[in-house]
N, C-alpha and C. Protein backbone atom coordinates (compact mmCIF):
# COMPACT_ATOMS: atom_id res chain seq x y z
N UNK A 1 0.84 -1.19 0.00
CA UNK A 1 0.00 0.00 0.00
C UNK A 1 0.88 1.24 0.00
N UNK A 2 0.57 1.84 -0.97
CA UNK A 2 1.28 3.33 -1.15
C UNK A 2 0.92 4.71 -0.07
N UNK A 3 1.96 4.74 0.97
CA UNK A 3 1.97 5.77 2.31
C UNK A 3 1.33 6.66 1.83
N UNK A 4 1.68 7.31 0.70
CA UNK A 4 0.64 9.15 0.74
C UNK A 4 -0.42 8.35 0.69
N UNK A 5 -1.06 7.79 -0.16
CA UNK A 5 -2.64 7.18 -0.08
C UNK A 5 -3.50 7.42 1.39
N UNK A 6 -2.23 6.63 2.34
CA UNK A 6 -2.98 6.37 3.59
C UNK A 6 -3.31 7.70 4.29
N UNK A 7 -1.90 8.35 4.33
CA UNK A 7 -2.06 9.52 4.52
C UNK A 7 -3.09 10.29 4.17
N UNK A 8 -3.72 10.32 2.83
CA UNK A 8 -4.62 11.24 2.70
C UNK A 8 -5.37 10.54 2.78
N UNK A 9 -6.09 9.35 3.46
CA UNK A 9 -7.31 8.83 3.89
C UNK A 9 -7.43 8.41 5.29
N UNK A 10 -6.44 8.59 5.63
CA UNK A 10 -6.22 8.38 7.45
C UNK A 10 -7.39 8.93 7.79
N UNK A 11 -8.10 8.00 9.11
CA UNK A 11 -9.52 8.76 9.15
C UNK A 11 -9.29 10.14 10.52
N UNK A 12 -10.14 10.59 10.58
CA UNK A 12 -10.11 11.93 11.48
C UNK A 12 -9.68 11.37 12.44
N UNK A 13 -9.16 12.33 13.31
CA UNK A 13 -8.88 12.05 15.25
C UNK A 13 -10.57 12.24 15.48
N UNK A 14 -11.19 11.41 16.09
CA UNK A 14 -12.50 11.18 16.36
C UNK A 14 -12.64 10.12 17.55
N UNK A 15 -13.60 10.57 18.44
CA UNK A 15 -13.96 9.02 19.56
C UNK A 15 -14.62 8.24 19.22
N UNK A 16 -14.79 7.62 19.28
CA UNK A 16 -16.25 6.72 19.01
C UNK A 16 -16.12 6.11 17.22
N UNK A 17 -15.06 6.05 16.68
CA UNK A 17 -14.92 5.38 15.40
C UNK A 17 -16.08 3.89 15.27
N UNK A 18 -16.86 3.94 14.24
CA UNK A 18 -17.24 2.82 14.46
C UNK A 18 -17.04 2.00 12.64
N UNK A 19 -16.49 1.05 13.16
CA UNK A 19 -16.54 0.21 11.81
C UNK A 19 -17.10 -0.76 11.75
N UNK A 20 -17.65 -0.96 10.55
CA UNK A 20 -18.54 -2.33 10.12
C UNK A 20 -17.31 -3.02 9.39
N UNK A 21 -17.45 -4.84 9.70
CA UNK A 21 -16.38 -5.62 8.97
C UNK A 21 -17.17 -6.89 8.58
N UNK A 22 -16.51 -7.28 7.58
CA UNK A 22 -16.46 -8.40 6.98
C UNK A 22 -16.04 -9.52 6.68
N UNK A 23 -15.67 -10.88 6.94
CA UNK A 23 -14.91 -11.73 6.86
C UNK A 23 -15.17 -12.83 5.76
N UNK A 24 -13.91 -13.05 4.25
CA UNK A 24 -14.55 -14.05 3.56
C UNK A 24 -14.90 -15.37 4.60
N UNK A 25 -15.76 -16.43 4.08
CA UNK A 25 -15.49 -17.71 4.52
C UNK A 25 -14.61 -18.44 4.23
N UNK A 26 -13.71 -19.32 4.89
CA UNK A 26 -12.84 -20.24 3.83
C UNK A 26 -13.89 -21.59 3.18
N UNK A 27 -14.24 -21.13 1.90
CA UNK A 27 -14.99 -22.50 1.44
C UNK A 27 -14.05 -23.42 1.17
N UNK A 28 -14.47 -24.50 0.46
CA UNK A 28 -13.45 -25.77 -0.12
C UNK A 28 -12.63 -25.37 -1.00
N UNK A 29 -13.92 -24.36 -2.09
CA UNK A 29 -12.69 -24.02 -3.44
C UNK A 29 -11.91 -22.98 -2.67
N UNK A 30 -11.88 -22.13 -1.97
CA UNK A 30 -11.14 -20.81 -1.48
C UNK A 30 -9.43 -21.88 -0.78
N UNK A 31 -9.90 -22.69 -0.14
CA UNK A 31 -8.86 -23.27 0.68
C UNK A 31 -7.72 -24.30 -0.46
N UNK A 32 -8.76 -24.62 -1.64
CA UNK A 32 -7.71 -25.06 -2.68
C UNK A 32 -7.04 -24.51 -3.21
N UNK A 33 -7.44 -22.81 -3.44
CA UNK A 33 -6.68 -21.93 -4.15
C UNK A 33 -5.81 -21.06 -3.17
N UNK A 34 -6.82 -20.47 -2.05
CA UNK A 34 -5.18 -19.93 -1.19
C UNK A 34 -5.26 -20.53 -0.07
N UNK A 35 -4.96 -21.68 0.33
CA UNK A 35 -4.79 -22.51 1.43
C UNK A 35 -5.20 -21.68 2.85
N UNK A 36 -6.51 -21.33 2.51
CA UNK A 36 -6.58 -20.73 3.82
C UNK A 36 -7.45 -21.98 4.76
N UNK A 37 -7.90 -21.72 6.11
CA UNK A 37 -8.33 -23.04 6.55
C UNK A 37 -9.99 -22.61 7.35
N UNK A 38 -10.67 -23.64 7.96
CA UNK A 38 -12.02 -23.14 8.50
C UNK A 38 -11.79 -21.90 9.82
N UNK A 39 -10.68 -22.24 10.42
CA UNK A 39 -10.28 -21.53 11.80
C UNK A 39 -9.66 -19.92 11.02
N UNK A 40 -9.17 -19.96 9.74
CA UNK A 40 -8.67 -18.59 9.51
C UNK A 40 -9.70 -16.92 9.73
N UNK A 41 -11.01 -17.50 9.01
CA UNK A 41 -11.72 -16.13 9.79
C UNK A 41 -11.60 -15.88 11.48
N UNK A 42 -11.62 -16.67 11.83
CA UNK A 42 -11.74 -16.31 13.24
C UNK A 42 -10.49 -15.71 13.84
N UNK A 43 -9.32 -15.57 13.05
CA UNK A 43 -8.08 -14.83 13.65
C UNK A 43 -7.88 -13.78 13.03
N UNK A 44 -8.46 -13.68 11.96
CA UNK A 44 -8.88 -12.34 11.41
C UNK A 44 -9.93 -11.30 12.35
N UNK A 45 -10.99 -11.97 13.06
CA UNK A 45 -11.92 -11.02 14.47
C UNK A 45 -10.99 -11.46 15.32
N UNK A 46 -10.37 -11.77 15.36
CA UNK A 46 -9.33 -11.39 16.63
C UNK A 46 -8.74 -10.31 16.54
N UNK A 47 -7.97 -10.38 15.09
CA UNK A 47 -7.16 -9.29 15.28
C UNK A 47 -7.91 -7.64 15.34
N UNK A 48 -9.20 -8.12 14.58
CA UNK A 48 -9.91 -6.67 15.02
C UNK A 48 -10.46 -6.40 16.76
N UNK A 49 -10.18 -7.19 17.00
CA UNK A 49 -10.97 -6.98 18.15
C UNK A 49 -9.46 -6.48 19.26
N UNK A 50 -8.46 -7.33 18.94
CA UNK A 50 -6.95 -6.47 19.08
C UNK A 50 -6.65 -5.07 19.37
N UNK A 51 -7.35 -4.58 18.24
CA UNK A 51 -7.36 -3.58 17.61
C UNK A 51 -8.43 -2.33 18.67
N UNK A 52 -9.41 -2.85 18.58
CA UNK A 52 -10.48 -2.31 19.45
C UNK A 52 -9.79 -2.17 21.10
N UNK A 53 -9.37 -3.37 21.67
CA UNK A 53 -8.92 -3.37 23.23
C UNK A 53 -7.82 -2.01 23.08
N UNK A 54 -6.41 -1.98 21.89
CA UNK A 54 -5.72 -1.02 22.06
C UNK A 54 -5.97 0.30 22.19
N UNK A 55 -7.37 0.77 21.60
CA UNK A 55 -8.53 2.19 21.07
C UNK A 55 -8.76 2.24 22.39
N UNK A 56 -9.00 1.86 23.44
CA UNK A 56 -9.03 2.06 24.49
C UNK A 56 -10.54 2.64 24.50
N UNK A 57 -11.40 2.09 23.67
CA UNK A 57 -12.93 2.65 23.47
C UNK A 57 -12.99 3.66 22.30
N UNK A 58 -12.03 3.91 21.46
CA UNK A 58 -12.06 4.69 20.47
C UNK A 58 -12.15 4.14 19.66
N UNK A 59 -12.65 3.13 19.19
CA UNK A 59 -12.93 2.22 17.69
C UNK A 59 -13.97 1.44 18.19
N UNK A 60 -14.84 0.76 17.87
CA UNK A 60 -15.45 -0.20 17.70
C UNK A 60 -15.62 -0.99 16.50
N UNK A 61 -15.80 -1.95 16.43
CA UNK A 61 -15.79 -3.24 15.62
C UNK A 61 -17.61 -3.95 15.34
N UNK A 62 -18.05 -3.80 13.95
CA UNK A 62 -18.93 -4.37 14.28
C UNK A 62 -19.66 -5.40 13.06
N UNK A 63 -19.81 -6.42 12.88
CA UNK A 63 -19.87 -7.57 11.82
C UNK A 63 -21.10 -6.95 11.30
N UNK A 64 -20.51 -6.63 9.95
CA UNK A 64 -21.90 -6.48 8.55
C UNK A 64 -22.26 -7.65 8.31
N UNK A 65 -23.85 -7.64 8.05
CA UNK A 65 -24.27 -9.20 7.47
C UNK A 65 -24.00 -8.95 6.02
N UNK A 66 -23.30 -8.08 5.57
CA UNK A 66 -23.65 -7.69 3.68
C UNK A 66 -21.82 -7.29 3.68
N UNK A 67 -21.51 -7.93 2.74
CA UNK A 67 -20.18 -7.82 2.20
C UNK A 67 -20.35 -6.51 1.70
N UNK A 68 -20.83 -5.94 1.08
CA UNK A 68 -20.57 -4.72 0.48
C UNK A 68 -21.35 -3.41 1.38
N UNK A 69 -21.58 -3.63 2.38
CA UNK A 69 -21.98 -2.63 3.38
C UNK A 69 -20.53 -2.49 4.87
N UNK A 70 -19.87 -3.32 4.20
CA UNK A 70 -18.57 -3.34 5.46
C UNK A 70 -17.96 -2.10 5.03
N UNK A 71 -17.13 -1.52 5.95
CA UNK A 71 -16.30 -0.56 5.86
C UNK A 71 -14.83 -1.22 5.68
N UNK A 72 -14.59 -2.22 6.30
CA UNK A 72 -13.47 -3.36 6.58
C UNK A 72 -13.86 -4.77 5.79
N UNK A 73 -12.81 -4.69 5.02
CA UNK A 73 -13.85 -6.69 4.45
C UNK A 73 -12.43 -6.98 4.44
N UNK A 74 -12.22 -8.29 4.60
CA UNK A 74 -10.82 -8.98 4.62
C UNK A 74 -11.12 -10.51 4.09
N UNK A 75 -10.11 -10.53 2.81
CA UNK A 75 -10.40 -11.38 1.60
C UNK A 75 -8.97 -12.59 2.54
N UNK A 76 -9.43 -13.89 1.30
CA UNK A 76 -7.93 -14.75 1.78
C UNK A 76 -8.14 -14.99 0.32
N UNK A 77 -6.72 -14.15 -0.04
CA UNK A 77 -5.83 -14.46 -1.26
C UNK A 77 -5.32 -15.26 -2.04
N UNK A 78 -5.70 -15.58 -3.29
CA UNK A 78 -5.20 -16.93 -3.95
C UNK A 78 -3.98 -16.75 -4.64
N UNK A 79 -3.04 -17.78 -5.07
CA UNK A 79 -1.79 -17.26 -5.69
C UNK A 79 -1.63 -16.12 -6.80
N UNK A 80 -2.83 -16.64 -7.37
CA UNK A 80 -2.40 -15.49 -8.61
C UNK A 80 -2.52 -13.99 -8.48
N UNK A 81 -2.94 -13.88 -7.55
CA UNK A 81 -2.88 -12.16 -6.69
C UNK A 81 -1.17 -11.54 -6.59
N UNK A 82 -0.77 -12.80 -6.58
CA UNK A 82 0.89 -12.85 -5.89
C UNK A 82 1.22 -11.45 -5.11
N UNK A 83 0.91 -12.16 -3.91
CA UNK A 83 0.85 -10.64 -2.57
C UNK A 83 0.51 -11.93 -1.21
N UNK A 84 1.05 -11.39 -0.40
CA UNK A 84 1.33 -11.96 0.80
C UNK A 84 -0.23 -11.55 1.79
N UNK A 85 -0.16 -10.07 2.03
CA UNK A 85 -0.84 -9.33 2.68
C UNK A 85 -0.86 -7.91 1.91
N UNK A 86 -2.32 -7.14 2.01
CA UNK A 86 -2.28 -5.76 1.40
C UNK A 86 -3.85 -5.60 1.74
N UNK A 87 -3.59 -4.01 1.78
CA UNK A 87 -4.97 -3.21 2.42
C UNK A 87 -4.92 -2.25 1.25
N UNK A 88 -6.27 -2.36 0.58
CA UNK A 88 -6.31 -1.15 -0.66
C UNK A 88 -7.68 -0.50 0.10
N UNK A 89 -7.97 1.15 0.08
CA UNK A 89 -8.47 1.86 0.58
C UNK A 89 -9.91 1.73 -0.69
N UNK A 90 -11.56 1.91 0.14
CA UNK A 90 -12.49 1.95 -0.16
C UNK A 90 -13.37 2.89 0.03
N UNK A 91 -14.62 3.08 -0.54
CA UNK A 91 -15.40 3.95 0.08
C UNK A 91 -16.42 3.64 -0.10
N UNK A 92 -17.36 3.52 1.14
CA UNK A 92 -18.48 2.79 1.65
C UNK A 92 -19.84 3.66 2.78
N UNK A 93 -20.33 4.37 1.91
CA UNK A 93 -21.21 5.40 2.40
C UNK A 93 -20.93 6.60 2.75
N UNK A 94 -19.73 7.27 2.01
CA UNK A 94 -18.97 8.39 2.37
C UNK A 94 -18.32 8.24 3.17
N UNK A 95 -17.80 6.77 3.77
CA UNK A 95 -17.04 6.69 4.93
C UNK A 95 -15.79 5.70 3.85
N UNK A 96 -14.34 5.82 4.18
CA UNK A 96 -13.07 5.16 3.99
C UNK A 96 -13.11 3.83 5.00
N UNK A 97 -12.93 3.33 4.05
CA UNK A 97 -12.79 1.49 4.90
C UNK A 97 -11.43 1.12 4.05
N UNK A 98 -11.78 0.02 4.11
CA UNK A 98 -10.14 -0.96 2.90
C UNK A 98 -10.80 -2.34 2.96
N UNK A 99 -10.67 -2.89 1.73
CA UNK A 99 -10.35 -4.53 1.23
C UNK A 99 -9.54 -5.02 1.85
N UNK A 100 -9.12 -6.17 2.61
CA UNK A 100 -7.77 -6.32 2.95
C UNK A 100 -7.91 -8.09 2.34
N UNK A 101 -6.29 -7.70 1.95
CA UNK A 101 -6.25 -9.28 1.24
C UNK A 101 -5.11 -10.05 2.05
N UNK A 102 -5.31 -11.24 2.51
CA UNK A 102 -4.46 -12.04 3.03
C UNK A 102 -4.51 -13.49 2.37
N UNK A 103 -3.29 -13.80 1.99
CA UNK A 103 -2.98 -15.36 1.62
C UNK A 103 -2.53 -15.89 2.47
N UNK A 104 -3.10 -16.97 3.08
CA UNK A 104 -2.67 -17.76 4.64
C UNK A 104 -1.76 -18.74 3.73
N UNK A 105 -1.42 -18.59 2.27
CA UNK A 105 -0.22 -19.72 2.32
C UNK A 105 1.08 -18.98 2.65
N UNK A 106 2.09 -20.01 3.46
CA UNK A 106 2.92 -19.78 4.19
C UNK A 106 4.30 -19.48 2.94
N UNK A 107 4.22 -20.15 1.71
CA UNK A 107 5.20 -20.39 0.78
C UNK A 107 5.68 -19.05 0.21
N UNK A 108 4.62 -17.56 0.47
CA UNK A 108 4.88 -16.73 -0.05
C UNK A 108 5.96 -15.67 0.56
N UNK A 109 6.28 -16.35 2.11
CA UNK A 109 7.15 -15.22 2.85
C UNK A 109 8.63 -15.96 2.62
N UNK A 110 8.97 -17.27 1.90
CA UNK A 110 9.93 -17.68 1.63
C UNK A 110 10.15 -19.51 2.50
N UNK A 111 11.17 -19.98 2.04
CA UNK A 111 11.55 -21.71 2.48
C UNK A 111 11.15 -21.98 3.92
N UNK A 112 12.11 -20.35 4.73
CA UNK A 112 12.10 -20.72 6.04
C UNK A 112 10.95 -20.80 6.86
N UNK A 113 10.29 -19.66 6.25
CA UNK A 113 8.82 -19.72 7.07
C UNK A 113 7.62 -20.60 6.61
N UNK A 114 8.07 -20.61 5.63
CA UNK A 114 7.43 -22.30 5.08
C UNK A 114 6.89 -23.34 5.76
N UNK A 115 8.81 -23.62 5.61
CA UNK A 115 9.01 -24.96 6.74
C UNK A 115 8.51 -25.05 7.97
N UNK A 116 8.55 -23.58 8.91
CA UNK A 116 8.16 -23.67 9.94
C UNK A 116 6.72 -23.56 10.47
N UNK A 117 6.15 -23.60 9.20
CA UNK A 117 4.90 -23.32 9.62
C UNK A 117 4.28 -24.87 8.76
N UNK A 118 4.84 -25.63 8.44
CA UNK A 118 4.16 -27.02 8.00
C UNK A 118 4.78 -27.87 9.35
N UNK A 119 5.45 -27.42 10.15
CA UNK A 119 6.44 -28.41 11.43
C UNK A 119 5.44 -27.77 12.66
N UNK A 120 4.86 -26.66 12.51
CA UNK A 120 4.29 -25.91 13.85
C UNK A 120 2.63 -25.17 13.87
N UNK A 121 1.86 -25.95 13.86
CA UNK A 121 0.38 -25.26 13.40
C UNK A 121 0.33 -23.75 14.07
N UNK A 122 1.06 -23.33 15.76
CA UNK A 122 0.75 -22.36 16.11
C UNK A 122 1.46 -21.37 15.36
N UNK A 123 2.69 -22.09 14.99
CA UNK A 123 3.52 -21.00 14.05
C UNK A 123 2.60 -20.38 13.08
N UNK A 124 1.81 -21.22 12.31
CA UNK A 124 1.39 -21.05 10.83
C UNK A 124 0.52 -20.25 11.64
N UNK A 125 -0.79 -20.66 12.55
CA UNK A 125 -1.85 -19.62 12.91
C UNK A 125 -0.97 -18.22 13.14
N UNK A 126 0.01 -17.94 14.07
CA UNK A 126 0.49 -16.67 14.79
C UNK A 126 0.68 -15.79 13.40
N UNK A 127 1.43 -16.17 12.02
CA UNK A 127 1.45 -15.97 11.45
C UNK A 127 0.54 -15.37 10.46
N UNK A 128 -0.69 -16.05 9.78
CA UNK A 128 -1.90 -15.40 9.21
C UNK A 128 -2.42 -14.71 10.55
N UNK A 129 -2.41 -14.70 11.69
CA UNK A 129 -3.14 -13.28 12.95
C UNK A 129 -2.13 -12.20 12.39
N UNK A 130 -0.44 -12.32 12.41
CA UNK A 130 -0.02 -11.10 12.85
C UNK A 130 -0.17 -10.10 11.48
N UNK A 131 -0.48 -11.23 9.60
CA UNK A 131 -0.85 -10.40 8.61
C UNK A 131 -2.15 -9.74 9.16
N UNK A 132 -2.97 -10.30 9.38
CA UNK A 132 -4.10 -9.82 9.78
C UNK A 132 -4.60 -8.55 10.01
N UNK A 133 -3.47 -9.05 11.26
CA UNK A 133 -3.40 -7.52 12.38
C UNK A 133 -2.48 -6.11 11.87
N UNK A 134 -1.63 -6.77 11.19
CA UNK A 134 -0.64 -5.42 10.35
C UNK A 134 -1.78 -4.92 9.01
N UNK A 135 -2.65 -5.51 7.95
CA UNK A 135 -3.25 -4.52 7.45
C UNK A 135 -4.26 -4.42 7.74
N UNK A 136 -5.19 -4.73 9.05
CA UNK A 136 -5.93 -4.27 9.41
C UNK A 136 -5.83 -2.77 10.12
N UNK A 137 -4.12 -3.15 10.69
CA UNK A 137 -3.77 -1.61 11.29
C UNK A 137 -3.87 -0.49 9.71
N UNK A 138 -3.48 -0.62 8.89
CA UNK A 138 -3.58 0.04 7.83
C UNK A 138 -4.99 0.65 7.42
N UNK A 139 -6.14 -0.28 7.40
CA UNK A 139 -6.92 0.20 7.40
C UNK A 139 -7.98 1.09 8.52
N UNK A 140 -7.19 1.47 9.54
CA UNK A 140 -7.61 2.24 10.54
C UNK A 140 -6.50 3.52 10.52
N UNK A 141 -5.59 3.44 9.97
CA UNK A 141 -5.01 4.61 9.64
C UNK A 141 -3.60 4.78 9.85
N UNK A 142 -3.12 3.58 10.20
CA UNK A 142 -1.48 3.43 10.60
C UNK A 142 -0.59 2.83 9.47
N UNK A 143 0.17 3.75 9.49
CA UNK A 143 1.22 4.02 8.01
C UNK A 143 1.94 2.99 8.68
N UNK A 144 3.40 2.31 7.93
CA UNK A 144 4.47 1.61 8.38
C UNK A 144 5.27 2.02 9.57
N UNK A 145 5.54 1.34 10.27
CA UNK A 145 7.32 1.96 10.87
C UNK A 145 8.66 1.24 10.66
N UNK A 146 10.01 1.51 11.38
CA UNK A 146 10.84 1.20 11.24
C UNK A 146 11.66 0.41 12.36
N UNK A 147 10.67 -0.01 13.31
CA UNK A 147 10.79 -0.69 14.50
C UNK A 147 10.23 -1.79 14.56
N UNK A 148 11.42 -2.64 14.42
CA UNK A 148 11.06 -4.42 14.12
C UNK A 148 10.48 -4.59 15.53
N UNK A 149 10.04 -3.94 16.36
CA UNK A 149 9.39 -4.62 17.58
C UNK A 149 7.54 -4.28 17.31
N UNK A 150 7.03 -3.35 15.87
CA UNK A 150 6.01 -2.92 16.02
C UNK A 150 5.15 -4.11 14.73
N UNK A 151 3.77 -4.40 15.71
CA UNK A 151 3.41 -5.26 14.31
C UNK A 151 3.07 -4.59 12.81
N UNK A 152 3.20 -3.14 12.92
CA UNK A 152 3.17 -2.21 11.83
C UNK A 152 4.53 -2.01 11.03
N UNK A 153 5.48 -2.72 11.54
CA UNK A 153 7.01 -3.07 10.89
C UNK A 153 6.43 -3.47 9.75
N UNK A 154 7.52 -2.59 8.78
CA UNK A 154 7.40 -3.30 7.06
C UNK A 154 8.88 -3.98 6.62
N UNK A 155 8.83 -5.06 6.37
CA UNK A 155 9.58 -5.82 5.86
C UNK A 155 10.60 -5.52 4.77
N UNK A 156 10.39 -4.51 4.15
CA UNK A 156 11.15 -3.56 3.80
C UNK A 156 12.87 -2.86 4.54
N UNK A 157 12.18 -2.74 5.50
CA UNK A 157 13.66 -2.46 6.76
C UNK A 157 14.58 -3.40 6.64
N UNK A 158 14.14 -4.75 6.43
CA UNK A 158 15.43 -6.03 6.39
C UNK A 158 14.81 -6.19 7.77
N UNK A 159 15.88 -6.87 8.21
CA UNK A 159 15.45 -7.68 9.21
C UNK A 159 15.50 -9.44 9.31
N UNK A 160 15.61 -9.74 10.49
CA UNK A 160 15.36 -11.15 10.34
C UNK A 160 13.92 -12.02 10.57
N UNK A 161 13.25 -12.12 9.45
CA UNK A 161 11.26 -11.89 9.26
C UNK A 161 11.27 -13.14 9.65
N UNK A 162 11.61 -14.79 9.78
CA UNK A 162 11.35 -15.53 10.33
C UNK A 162 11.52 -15.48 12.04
N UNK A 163 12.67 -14.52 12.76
CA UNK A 163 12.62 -14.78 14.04
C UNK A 163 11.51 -13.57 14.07
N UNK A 164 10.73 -12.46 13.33
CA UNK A 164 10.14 -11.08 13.81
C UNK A 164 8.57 -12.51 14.08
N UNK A 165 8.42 -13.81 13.12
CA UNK A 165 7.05 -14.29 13.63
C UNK A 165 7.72 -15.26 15.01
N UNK A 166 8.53 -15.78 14.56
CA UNK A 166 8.97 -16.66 16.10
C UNK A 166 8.64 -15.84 17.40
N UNK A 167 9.00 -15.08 17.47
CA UNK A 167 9.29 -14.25 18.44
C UNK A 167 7.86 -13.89 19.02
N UNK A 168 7.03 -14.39 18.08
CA UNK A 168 5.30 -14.27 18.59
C UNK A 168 5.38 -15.86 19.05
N UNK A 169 5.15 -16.49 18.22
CA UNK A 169 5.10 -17.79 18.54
C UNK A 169 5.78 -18.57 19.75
N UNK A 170 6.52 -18.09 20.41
CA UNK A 170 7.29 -18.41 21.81
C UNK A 170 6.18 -17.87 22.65
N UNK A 171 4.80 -16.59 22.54
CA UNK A 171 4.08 -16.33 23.39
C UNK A 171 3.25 -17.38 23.65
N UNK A 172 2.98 -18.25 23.16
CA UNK A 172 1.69 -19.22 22.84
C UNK A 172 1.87 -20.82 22.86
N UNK A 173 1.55 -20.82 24.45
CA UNK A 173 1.24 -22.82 24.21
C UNK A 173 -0.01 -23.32 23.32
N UNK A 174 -0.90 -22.88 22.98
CA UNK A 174 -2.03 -23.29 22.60
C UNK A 174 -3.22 -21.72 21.84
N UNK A 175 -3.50 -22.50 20.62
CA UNK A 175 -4.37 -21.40 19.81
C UNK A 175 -5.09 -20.39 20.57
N UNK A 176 -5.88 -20.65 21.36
CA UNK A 176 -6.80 -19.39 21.73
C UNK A 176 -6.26 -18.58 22.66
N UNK A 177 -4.42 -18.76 23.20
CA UNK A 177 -4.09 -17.66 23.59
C UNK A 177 -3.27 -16.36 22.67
N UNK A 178 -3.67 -16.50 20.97
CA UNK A 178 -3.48 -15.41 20.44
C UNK A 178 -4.54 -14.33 20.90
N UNK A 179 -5.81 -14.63 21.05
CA UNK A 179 -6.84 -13.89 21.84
C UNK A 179 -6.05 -12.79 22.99
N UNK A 180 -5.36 -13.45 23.37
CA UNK A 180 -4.68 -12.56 24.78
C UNK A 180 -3.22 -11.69 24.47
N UNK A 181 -2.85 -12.53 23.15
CA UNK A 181 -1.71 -11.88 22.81
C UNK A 181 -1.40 -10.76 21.85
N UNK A 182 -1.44 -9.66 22.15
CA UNK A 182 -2.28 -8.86 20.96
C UNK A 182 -1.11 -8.95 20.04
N UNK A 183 -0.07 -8.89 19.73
CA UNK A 183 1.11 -8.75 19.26
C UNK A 183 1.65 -7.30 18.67
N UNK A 184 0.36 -6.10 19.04
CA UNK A 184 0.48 -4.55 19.32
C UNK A 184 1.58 -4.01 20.30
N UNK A 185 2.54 -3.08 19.80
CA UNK A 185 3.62 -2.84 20.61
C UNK A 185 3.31 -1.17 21.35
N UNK A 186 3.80 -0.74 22.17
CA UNK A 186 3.58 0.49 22.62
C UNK A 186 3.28 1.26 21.72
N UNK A 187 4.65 1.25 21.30
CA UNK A 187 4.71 2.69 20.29
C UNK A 187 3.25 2.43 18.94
N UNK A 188 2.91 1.35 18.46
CA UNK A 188 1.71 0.90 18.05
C UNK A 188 0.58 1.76 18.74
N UNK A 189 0.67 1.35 20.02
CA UNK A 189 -0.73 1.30 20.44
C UNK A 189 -0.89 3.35 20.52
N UNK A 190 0.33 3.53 21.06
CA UNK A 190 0.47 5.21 20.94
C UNK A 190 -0.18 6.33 20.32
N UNK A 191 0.54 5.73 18.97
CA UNK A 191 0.30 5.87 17.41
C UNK A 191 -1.45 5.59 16.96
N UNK A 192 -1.81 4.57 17.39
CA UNK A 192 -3.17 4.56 17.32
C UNK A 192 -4.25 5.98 18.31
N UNK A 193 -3.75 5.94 19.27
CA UNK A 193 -4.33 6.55 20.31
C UNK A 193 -4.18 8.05 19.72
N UNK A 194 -3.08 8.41 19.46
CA UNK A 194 -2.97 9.58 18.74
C UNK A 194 -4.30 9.94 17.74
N UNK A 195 -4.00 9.24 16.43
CA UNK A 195 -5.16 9.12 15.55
C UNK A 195 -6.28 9.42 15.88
N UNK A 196 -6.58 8.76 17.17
CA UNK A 196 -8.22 8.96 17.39
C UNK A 196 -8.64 9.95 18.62
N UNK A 197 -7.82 10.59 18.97
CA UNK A 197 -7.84 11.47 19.69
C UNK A 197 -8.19 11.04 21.55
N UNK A 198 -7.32 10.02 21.57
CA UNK A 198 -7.16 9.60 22.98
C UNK A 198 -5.84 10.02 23.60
């Protein structure tokens, strides 16, 4: 996603943000084409809901029954998209939302994270949460940074991107404590708070 874009759609410093979201289903054909799985929507409302605990009451989160009435819809990506993760900006009743596309296959961030995510299911889950949660931050108004400790880090910086998901994955004996783990860093949550005028 191209920074001035965001920039000039970053939504107002406002309280009470409220967004409507959307989640594809993983059907059979969706999971043949981008290996996403039945459990992947559900770490996708996690990460919004992530998102919401950091707002500190300045966002709310709230499930459209109509795909095209969301402000937020978050797709799972098939290869031929060839894109990992990406948030393209929308407009949905005079209000700015974003598409967000995620491919839960693991093959696209390279061998290593591959491997480690066909040897480690929590790996692979921590992994499609923390895309999740990075362009979902996008579509609430948070540009990149340059601090491999923020889940708004762009891969771009370099870095070592298999230990930046390990380094989640050491939080977590078992799936439903990504729920608890937001993987939002201060300066993240800051940065958000700013935005919305907290």
């Amino acid at each position: 996603m191209k920074l001035w874009l965001w920039l000039v759609l970053a939504p107002a410093a406002v309280a009470g943000e409220s967004y409507s979201f959307w989640v594809q289903p993983c059907t059979s054909d969706l999971a043949e084409s981008a290996h996403c799985e039945n459990g992947d929507p559900e770490l996708a409302v996690w990460a919004l809901q992530a998102w919401e605990r950091a707002a500190r009451g300045a966002i709310t989160f709230v499930k459209s029954p109509e795909e095209a009435r969301a402000r937020i819809r978050i797709y799972w990506a098939p290869a031929n998209l060839h894109m990992y993760g990406e948030a393209r900006p929308i407009a949905v009743d005079g209000q700015i939302g974003a598409a967000i596309y995620v491919r839960p296959d693991l093959a696209q961030l390279g061998p290593d994270i591959a491997a480690a995510g066909s040897k480690d299911r929590l790996f692979r889950h921590g992994v499609v949460y923390l895309t999740c949660l990075h362009e979902s931050g996008h579509a609430i108004g948070l540009a990149h940074t340059a601090n491999f400790e923020d889940i708004m880090y762009s891969f771009q910086f370099g870095g070592d991107i298999l230990e930046y998901f390990q380094r989640y994955r050491r939080l977590l004996e078992r799936r439903d404590q990504i729920r608890e783990c937001s993987g939002i860093s201060k300066f993240d949550e800051r940065r958000l708070l700013a935005i919305y005028g907290r």
